[in-house]
Each structure stands twice: as C-alpha cells, then as structure tokens.
PDB file of N, CA and C in Angstrom:
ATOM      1  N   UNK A   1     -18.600 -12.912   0.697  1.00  0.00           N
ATOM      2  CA  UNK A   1     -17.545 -13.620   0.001  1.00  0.00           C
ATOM      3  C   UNK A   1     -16.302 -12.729  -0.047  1.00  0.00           C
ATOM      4  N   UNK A   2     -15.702 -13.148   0.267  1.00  0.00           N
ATOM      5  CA  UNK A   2     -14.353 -12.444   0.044  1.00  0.00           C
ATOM      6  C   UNK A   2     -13.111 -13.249  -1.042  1.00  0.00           C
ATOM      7  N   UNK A   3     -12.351 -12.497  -2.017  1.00  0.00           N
ATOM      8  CA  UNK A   3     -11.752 -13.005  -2.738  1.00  0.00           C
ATOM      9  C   UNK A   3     -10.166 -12.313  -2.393  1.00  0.00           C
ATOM     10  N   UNK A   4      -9.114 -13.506  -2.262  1.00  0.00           N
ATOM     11  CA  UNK A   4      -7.860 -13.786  -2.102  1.00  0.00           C
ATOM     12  C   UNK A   4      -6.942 -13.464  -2.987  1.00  0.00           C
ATOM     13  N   UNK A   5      -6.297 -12.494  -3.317  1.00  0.00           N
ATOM     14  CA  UNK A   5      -5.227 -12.097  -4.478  1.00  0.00           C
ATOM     15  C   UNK A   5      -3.516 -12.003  -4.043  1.00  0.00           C
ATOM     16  N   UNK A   6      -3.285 -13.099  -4.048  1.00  0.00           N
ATOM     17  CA  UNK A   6      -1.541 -13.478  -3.581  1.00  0.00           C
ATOM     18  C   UNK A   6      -0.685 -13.023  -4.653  1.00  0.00           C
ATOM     19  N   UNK A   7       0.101 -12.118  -4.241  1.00  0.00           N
ATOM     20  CA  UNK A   7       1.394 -11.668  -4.917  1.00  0.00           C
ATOM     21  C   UNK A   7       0.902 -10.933  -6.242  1.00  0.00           C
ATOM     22  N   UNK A   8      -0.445  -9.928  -5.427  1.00  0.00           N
ATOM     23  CA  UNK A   8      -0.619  -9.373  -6.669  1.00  0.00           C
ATOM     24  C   UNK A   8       0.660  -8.000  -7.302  1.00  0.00           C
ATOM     25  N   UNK A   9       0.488  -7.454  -8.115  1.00  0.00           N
ATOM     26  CA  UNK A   9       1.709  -6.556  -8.840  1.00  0.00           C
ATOM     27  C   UNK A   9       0.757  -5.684  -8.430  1.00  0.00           C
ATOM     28  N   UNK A  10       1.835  -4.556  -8.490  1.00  0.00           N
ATOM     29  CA  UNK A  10       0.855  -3.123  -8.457  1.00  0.00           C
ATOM     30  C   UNK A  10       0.116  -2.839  -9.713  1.00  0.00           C
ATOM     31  N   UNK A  11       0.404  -2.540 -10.989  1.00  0.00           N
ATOM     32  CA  UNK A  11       0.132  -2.040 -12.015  1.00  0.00           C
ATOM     33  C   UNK A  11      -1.479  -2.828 -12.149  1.00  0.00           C
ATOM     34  N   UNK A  12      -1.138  -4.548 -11.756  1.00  0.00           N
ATOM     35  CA  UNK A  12      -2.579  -5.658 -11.912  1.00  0.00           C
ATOM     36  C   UNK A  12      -3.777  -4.753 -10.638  1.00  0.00           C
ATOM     37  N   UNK A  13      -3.110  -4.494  -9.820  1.00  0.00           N
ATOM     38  CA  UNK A  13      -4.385  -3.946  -8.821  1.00  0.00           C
ATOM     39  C   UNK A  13      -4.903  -2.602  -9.528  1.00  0.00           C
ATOM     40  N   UNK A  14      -4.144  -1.947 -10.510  1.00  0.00           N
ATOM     41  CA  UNK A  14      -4.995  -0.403 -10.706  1.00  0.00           C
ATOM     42  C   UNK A  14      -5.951  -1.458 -11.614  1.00  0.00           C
ATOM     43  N   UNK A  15      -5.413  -2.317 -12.710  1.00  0.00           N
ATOM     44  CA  UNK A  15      -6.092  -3.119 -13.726  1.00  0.00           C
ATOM     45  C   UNK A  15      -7.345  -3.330 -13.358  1.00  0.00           C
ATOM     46  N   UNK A  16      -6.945  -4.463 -12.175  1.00  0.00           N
ATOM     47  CA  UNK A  16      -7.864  -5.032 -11.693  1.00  0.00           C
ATOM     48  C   UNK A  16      -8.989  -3.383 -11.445  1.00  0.00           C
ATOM     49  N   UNK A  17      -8.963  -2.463 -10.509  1.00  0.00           N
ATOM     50  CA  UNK A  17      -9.586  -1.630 -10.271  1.00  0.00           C
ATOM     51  C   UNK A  17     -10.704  -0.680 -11.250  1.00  0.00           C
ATOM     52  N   UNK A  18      -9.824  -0.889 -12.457  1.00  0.00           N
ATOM     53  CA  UNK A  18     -10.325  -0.262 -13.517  1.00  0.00           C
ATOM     54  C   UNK A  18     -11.057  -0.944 -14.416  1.00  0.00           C
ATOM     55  N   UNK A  19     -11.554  -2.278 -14.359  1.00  0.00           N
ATOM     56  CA  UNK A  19     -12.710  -3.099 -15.205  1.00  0.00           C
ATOM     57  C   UNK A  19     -13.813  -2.700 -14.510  1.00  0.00           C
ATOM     58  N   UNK A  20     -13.880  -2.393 -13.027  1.00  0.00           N
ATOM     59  CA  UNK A  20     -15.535  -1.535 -12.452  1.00  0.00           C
ATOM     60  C   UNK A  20     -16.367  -3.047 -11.866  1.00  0.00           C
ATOM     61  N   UNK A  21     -15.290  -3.968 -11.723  1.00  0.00           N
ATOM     62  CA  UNK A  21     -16.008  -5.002 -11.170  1.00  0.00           C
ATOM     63  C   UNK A  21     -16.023  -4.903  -9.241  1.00  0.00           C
ATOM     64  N   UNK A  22     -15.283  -4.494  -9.145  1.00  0.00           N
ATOM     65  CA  UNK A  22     -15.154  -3.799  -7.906  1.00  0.00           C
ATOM     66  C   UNK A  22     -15.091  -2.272  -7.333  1.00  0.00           C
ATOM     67  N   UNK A  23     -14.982  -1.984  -6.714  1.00  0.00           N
ATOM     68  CA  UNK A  23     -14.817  -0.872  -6.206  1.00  0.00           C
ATOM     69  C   UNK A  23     -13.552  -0.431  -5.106  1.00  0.00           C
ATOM     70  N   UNK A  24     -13.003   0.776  -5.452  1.00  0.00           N
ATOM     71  CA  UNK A  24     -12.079   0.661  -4.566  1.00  0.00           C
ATOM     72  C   UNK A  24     -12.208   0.772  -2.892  1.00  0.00           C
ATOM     73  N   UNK A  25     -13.345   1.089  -2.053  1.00  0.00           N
ATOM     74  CA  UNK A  25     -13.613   0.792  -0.627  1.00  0.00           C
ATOM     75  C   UNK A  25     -13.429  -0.476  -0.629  1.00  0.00           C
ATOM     76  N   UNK A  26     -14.090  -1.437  -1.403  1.00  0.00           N
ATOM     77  CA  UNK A  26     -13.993  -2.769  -1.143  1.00  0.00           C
ATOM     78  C   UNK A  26     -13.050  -3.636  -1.498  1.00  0.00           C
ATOM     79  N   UNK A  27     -11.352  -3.156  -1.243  1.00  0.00           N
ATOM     80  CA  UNK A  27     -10.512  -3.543  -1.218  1.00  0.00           C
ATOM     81  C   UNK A  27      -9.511  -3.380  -0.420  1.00  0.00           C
ATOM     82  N   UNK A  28      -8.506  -3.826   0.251  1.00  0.00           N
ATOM     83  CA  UNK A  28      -7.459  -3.774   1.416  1.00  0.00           C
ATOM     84  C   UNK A  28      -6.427  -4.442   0.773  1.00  0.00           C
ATOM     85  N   UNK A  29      -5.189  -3.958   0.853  1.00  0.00           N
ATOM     86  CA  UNK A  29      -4.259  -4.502   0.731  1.00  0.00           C
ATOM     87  C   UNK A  29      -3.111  -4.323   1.502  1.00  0.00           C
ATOM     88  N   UNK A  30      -3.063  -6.036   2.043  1.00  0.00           N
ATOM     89  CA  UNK A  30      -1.900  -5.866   2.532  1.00  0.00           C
ATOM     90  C   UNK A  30      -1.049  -5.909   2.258  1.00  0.00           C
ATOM     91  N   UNK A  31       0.752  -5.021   3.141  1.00  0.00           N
ATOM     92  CA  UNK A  31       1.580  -4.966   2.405  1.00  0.00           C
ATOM     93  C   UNK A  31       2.718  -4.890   3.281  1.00  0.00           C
ATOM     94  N   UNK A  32       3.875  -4.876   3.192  1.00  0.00           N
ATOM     95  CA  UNK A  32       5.429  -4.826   4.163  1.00  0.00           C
ATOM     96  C   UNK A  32       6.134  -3.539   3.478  1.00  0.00           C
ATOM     97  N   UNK A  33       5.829  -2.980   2.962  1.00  0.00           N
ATOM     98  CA  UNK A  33       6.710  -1.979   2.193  1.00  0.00           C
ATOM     99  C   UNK A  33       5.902  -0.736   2.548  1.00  0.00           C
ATOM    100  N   UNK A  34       6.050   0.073   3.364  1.00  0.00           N
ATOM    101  CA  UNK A  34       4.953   1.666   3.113  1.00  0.00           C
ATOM    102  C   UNK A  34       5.269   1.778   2.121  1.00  0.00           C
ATOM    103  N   UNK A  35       6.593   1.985   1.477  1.00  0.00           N
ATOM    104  CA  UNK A  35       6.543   2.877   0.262  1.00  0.00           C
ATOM    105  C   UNK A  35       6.265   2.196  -0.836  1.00  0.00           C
ATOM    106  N   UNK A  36       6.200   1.458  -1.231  1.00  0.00           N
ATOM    107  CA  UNK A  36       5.569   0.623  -2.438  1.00  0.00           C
ATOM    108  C   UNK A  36       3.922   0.168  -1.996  1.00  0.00           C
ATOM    109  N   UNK A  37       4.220  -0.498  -1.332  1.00  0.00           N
ATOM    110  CA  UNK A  37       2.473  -1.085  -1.145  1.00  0.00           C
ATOM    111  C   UNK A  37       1.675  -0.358  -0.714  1.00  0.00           C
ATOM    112  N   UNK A  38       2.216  -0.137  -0.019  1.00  0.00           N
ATOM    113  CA  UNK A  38       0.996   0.863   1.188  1.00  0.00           C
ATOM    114  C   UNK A  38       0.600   2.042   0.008  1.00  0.00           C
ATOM    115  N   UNK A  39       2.080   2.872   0.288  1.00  0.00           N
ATOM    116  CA  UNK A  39       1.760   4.356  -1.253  1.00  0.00           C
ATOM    117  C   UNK A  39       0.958   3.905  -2.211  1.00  0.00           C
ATOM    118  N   UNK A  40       0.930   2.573  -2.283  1.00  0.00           N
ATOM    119  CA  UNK A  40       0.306   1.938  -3.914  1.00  0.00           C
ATOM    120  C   UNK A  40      -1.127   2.088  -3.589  1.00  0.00           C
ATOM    121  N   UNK A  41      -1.329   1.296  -2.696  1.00  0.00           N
ATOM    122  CA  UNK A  41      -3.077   1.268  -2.179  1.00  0.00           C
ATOM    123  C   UNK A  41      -3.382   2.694  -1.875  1.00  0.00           C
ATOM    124  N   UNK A  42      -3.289   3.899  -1.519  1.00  0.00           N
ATOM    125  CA  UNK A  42      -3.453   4.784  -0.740  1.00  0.00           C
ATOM    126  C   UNK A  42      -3.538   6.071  -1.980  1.00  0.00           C
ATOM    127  N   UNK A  43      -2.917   5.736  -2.586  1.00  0.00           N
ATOM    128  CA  UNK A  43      -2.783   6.629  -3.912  1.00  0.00           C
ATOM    129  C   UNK A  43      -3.848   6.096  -5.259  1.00  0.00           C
ATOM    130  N   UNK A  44      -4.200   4.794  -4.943  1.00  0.00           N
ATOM    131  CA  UNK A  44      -5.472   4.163  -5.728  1.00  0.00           C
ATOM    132  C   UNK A  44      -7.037   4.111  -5.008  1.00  0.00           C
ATOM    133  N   UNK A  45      -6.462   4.777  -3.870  1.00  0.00           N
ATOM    134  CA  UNK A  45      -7.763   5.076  -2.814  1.00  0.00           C
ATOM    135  C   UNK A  45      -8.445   3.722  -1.991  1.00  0.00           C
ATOM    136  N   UNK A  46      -7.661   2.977  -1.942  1.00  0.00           N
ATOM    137  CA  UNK A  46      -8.330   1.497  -1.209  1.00  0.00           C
ATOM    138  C   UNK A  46      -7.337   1.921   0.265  1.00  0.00           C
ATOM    139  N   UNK A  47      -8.157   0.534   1.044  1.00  0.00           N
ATOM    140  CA  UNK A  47      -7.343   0.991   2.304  1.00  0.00           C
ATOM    141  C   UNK A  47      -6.281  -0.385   2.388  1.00  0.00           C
ATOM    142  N   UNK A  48      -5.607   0.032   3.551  1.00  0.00           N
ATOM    143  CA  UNK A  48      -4.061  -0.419   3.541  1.00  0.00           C
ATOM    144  C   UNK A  48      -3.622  -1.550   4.535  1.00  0.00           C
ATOM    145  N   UNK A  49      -2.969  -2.037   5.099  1.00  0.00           N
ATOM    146  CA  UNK A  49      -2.744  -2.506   6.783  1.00  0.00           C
ATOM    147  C   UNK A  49      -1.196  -3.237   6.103  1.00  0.00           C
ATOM    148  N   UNK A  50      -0.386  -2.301   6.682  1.00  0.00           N
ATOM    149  CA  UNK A  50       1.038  -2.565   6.525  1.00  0.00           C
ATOM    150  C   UNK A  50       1.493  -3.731   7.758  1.00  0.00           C
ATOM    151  N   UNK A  51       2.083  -4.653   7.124  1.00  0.00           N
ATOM    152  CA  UNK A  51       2.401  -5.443   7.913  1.00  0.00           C
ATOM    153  C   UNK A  51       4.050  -5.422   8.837  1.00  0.00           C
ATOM    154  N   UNK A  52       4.274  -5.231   9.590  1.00  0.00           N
ATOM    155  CA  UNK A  52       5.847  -5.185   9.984  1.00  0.00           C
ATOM    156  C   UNK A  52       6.606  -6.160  10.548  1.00  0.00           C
ATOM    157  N   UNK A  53       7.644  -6.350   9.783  1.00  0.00           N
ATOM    158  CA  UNK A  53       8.125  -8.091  10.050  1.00  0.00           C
ATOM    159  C   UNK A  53       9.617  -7.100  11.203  1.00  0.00           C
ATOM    160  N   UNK A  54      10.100  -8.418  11.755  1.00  0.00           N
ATOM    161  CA  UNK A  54      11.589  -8.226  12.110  1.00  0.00           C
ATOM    162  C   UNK A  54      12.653  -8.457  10.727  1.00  0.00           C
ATOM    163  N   UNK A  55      13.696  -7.741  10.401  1.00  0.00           N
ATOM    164  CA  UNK A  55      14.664  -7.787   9.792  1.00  0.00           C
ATOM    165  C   UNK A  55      15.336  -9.263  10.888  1.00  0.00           C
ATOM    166  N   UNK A  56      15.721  -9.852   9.367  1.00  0.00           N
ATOM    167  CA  UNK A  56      16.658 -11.265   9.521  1.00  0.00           C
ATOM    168  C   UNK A  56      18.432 -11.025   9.888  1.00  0.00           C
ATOM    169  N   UNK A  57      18.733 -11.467  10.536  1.00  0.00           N
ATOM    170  CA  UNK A  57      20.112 -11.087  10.736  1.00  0.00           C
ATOM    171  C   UNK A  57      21.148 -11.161   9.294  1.00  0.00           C
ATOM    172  N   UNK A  58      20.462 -11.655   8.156  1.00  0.00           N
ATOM    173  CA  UNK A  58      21.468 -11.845   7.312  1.00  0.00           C
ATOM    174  C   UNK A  58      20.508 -11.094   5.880  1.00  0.00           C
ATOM    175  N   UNK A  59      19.810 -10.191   6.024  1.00  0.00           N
ATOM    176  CA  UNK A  59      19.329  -9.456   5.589  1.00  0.00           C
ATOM    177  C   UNK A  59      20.398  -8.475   4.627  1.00  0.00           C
ATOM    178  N   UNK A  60      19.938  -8.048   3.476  1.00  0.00           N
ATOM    179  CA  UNK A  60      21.419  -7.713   2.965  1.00  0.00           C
ATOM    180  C   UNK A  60      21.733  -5.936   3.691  1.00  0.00           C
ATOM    181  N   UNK A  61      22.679  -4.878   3.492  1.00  0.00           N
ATOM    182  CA  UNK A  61      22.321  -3.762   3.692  1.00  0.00           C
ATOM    183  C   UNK A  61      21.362  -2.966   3.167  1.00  0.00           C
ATOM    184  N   UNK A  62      21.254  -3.362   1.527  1.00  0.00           N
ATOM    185  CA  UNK A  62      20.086  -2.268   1.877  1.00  0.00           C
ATOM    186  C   UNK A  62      18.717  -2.661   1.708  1.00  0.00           C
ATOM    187  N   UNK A  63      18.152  -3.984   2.153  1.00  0.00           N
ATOM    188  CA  UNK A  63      17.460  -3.774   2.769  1.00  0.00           C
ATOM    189  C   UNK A  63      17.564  -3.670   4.224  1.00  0.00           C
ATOM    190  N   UNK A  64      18.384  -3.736   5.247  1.00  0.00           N
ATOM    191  CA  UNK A  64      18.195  -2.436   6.677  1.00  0.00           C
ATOM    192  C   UNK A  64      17.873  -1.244   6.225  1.00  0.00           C
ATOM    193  N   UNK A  65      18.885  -1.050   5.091  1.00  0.00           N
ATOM    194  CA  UNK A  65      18.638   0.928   5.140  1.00  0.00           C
ATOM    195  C   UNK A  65      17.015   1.059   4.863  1.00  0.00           C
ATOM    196  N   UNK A  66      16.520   0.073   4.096  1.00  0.00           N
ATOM    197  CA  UNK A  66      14.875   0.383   2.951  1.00  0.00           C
ATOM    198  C   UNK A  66      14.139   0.518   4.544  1.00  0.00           C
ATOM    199  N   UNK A  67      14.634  -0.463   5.416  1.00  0.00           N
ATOM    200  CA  UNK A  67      13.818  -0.766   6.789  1.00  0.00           C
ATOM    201  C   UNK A  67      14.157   0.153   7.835  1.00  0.00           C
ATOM    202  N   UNK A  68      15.173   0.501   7.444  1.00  0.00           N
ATOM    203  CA  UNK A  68      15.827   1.827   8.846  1.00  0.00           C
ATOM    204  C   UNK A  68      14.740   3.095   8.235  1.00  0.00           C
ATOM    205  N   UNK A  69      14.571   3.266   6.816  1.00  0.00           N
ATOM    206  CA  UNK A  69      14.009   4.532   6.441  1.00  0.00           C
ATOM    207  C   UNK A  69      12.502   4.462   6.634  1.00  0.00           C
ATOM    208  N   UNK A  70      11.977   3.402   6.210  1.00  0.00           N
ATOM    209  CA  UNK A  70      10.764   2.918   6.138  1.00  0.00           C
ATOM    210  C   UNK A  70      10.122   3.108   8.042  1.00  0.00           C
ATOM    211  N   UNK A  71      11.409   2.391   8.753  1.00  0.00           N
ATOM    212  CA  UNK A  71      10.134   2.880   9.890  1.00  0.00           C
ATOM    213  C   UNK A  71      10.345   3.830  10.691  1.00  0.00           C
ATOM    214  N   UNK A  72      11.595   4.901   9.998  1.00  0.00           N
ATOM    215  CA  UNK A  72      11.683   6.439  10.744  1.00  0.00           C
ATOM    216  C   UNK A  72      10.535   7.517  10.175  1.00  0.00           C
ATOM    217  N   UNK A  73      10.361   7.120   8.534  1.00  0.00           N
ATOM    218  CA  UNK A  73       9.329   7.733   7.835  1.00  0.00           C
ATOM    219  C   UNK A  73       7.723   7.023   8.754  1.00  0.00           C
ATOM    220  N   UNK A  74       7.584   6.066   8.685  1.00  0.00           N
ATOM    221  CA  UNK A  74       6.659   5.605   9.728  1.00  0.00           C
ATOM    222  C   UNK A  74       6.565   6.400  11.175  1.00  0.00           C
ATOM    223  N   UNK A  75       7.177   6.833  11.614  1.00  0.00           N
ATOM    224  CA  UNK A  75       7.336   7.392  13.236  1.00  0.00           C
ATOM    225  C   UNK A  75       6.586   8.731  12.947  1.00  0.00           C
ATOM    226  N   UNK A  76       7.420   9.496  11.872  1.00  0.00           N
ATOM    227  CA  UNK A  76       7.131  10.898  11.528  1.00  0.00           C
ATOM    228  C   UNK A  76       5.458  10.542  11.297  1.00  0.00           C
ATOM    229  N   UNK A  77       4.816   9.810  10.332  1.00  0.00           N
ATOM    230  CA  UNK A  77       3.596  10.404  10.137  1.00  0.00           C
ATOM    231  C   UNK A  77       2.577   9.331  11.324  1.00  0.00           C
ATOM    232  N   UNK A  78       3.112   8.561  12.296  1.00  0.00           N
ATOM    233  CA  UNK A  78       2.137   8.108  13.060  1.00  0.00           C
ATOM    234  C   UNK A  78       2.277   9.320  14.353  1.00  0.00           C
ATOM    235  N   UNK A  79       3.204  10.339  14.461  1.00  0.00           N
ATOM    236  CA  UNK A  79       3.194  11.413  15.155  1.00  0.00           C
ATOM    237  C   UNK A  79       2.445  12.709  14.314  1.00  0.00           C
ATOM    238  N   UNK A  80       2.571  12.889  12.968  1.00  0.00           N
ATOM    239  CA  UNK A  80       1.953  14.026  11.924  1.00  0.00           C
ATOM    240  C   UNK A  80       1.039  13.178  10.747  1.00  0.00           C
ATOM    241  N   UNK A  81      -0.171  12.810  11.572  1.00  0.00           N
ATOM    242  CA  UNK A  81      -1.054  12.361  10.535  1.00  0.00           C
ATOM    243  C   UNK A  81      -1.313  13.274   9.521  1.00  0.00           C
ATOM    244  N   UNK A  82      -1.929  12.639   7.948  1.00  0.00           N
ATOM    245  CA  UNK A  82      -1.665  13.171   7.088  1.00  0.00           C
ATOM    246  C   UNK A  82      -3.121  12.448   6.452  1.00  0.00           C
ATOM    247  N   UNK A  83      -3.907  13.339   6.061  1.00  0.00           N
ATOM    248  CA  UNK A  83      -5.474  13.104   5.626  1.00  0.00           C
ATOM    249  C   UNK A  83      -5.405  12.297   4.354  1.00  0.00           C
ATOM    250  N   UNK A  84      -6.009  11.454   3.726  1.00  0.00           N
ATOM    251  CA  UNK A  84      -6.004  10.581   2.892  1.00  0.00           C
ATOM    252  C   UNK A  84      -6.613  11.707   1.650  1.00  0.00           C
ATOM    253  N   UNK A  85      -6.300  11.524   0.356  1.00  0.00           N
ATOM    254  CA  UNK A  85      -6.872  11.831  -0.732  1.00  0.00           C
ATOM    255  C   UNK A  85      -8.318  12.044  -1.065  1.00  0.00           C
ATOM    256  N   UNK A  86      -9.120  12.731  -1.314  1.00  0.00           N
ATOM    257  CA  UNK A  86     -10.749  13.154  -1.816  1.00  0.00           C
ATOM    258  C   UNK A  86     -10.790  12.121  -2.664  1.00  0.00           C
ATOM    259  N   UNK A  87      -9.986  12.342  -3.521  1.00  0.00           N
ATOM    260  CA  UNK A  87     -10.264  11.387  -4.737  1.00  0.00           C
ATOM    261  C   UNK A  87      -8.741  10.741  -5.096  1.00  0.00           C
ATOM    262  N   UNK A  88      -9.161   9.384  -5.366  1.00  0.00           N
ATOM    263  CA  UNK A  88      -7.844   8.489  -5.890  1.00  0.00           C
ATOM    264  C   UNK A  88      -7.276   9.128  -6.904  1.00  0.00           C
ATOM    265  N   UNK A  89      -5.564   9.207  -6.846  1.00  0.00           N
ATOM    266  CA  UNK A  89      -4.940   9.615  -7.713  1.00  0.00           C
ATOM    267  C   UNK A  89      -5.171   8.487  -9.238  1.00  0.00           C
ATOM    268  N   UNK A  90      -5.288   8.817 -10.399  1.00  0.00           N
ATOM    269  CA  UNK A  90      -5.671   8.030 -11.632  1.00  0.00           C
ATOM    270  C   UNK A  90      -7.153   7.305 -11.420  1.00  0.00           C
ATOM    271  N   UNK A  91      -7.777   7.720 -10.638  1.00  0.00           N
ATOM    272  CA  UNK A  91      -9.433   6.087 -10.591  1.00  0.00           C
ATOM    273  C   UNK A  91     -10.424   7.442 -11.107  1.00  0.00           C
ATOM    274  N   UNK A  92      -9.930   9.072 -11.417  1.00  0.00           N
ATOM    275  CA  UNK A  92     -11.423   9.864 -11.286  1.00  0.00           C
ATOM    276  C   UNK A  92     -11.774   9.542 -12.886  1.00  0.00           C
ATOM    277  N   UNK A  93     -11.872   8.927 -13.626  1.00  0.00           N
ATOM    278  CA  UNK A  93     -12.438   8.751 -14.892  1.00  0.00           C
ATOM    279  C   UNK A  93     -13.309   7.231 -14.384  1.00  0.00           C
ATOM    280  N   UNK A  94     -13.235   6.408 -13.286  1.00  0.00           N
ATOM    281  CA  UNK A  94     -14.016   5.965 -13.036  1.00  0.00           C
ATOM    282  C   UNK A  94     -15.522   5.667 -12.461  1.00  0.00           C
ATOM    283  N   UNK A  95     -15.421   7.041 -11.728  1.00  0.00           N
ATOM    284  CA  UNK A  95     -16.573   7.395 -11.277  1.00  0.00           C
ATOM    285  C   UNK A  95     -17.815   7.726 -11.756  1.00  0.00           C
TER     286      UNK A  95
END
C-alpha cells in the first residue's frame, strides 16, 4: 500500500515522522526545490527525487535567479558527491 501526501508542508512531514507510525526509509519525497525540499527530506533522513521542470518564459526574476542557483549548486555536487547523514538531523530521540 502506498499512501499519497499532496502539498505536504515541511514542518507536517517532521510531524508526520515523529508519531512513529512510519519510518523514515519508508518515505520519498518528491520535490522541485533542492534547497527546500530536497534539504528538507535529506536532513530528516528519508530519500528524495528532485524533480526539474523548465522555467516559464514569464517566470518572475527571482525565481530564474532561485533556478540559475539551484541548478549550478546541482552541477557542483552531481560532480562532488557528498555522503548522506548517519543519523537524521532532529529524528535521534526517535530511535
């Protein structure tokens, strides 16, 4: 069974994480933002799959700049991988 969580908030996914009804392996979240979503999942120890859209021509500036930074910071660590966390930042009182 798999369960569907649309437009969840960040703060609701640690929530969600922290009642112990799940576990964090058994969660993925997807996301368009490395630095919000992705950092979010990755720092709560679940895994990630960033999604990458095309910028709209009428896109405002800064989101280009959020997207110009987002996928130069992307380049750097798909060239300098960077080992995932031992333990989730805030989940070790769950264990």
């Amino acid at each position: 069974m798999v369960n569907i969580f649309n437009n969840c908030k960040k703060p609701s996914i640690k929530n969600f994480l922290e009642q112990g009804d799940i576990k964090p392996e058994q969660v993925l979240i997807l996301g368009d933002q490395l630095m919000t979503d992705i950092l979010c999942g990755n720092r709560l120890g679940v895994k990630t799959l960033l999604q990458i859209r095309p910028l709209k021509k009428n896109s405002s500036w800064l989101k280009k700049e959020i997207w110009w930074i987002q996928r130069r910071f992307l380049s750097i660590l798909l060239k300098n991988p960077i080992d995932r966390p031992k333990e989730p930042f805030g989940l070790s009182a769950l264990a």
